[in-house]
N, C-alpha and C. Protein backbone atom coordinates (compact mmCIF):
# COMPACT_ATOMS: atom_id res chain seq x y z
N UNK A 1 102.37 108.22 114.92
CA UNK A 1 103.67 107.65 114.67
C UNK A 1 103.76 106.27 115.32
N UNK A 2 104.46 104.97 114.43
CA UNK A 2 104.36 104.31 115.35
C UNK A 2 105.61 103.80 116.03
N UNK A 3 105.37 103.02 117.55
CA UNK A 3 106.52 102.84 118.14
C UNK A 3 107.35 101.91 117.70
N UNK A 4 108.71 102.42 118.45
CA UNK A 4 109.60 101.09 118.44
C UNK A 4 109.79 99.95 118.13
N UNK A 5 108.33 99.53 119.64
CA UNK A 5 108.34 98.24 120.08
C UNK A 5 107.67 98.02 119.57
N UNK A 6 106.39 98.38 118.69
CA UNK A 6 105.36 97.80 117.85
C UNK A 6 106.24 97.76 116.22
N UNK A 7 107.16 98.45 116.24
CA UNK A 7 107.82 98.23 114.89
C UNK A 7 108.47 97.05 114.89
N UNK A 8 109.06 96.46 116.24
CA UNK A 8 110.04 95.47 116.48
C UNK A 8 109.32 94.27 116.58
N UNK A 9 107.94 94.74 117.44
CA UNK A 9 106.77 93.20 117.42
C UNK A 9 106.56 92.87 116.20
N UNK A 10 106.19 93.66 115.01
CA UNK A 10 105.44 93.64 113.60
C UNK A 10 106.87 93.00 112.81
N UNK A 11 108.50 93.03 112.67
CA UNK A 11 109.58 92.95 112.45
C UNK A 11 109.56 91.20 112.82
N UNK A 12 109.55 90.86 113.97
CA UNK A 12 109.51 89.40 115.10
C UNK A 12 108.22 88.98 114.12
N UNK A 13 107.45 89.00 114.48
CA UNK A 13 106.12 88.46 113.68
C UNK A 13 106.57 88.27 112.22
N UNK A 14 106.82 89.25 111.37
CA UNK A 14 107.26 88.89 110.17
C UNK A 14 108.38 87.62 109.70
N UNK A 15 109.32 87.62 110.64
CA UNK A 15 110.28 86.55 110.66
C UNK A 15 110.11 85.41 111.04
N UNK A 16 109.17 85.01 111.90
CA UNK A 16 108.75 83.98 112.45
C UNK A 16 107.83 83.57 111.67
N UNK A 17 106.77 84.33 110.78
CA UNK A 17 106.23 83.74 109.78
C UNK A 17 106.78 83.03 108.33
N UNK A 18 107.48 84.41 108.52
CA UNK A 18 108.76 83.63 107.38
C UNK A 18 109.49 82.12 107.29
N UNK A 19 109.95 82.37 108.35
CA UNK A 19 110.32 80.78 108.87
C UNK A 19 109.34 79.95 109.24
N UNK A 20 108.38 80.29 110.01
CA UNK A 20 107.02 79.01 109.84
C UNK A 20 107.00 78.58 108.47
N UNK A 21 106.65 78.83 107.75
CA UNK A 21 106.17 78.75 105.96
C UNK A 21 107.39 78.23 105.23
N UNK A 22 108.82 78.51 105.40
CA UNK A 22 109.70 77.36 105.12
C UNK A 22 109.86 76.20 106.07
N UNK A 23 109.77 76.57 107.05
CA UNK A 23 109.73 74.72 107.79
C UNK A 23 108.21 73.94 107.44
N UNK A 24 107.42 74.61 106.88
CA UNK A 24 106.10 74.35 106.85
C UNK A 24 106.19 73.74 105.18
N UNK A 25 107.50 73.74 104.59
CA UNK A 25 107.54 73.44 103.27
C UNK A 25 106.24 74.22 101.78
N UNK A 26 105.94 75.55 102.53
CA UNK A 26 105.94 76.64 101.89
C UNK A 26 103.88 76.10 101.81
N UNK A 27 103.73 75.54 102.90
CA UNK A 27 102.33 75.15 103.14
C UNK A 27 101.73 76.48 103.46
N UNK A 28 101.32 77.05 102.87
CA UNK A 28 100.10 78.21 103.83
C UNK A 28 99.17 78.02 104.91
N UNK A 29 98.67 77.01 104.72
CA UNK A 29 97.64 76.14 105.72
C UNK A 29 98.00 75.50 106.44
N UNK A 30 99.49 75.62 106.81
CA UNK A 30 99.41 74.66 108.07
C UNK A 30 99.15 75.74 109.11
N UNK A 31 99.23 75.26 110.38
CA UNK A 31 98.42 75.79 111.38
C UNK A 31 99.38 76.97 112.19
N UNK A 32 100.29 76.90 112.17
CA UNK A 32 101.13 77.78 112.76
C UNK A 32 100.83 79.60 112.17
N UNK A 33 101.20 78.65 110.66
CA UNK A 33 101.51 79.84 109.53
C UNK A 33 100.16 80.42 109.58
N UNK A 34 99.45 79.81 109.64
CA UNK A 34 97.56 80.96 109.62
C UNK A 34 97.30 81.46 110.65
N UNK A 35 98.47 81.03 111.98
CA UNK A 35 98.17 81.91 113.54
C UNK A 35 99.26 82.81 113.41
N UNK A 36 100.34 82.96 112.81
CA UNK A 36 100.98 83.85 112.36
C UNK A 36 100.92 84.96 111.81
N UNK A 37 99.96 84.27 110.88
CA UNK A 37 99.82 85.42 109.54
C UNK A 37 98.64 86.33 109.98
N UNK A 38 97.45 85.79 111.42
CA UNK A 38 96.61 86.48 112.14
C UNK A 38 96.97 87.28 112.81
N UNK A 39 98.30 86.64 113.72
CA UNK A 39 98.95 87.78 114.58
C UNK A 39 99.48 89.07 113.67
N UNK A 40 100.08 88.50 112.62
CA UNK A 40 100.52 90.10 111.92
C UNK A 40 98.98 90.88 111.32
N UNK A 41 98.40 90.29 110.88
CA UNK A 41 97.40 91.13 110.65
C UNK A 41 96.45 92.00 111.40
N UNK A 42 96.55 91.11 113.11
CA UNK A 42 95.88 91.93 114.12
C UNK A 42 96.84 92.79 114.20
N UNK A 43 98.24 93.45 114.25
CA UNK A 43 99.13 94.39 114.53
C UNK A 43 99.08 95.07 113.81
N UNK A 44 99.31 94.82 112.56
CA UNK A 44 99.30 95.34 111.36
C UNK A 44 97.70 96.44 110.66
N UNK A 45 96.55 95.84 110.52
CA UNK A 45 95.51 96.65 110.16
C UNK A 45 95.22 98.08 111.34
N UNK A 46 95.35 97.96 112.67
CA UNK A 46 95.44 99.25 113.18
C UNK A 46 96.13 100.59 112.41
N UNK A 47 97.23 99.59 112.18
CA UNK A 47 98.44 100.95 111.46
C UNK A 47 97.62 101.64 110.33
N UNK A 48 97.46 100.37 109.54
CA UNK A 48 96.81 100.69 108.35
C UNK A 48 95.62 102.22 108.15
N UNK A 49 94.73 101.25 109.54
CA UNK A 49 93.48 101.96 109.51
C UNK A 49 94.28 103.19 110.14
N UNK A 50 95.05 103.19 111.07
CA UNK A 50 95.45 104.84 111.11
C UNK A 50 96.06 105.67 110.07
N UNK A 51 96.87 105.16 108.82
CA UNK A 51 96.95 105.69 107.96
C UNK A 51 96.31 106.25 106.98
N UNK A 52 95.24 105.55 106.80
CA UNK A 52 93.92 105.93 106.06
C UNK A 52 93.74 106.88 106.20
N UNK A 53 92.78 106.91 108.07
CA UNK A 53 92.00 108.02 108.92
C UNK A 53 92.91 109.53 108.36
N UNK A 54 94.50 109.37 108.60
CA UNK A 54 95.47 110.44 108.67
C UNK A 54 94.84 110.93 107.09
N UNK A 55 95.23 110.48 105.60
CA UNK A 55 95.08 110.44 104.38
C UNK A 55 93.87 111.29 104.27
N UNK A 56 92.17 110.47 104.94
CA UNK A 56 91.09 111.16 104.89
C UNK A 56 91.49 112.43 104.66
N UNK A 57 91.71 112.21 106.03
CA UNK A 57 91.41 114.12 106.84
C UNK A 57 92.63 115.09 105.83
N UNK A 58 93.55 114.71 105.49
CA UNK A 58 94.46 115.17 104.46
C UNK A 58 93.47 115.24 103.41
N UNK A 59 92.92 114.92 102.56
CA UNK A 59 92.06 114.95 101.33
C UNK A 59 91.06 116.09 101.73
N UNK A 60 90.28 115.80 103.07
CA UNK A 60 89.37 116.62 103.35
C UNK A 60 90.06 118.04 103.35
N UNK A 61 90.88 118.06 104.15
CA UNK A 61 91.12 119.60 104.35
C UNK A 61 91.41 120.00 103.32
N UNK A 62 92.53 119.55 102.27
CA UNK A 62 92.77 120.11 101.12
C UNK A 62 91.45 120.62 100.29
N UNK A 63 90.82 119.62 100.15
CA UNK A 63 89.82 119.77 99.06
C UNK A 63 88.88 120.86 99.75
N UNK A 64 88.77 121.25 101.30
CA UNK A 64 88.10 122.47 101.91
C UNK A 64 89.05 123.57 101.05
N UNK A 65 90.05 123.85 101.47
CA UNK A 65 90.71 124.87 100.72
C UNK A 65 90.95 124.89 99.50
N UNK A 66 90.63 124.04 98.67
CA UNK A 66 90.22 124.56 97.12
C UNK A 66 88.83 124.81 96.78
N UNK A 67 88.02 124.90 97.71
CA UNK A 67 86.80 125.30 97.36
C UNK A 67 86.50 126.49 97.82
């Protein structure tokens, strides 16, 4: 499950990118917006990859008990 405060960091990160990229006049490449868009992605792919892992093992077990 994830926390709070990692929901609220990932929330902050999202907004601040948001707004980088309009003051950035919707530049992707400027420099802020690509340290931004790193920070959410370092926060962000953990989750991910824990959702997966969770999914696996859901597939696995099921598919044990239909066999």
């Amino acid at each position: 499950m994830i926390s709070t405060i990692t929901q609220q960091s990932i929330t902050n990160t999202k907004k601040a990118l948001s707004h980088s990229i309009i003051n950035n006049n919707y530049n992707l490449l400027a420099t802020d917006v690509i340290q931004l868009s790193q920070e959410l992605d370092n926060k962000m792919l953990p989750l991910f990859k824990q959702q997966l892992d969770f999914y696996n093992l859901y597939l696995r077990l099921n598919t044990q008990k239909a066999t």
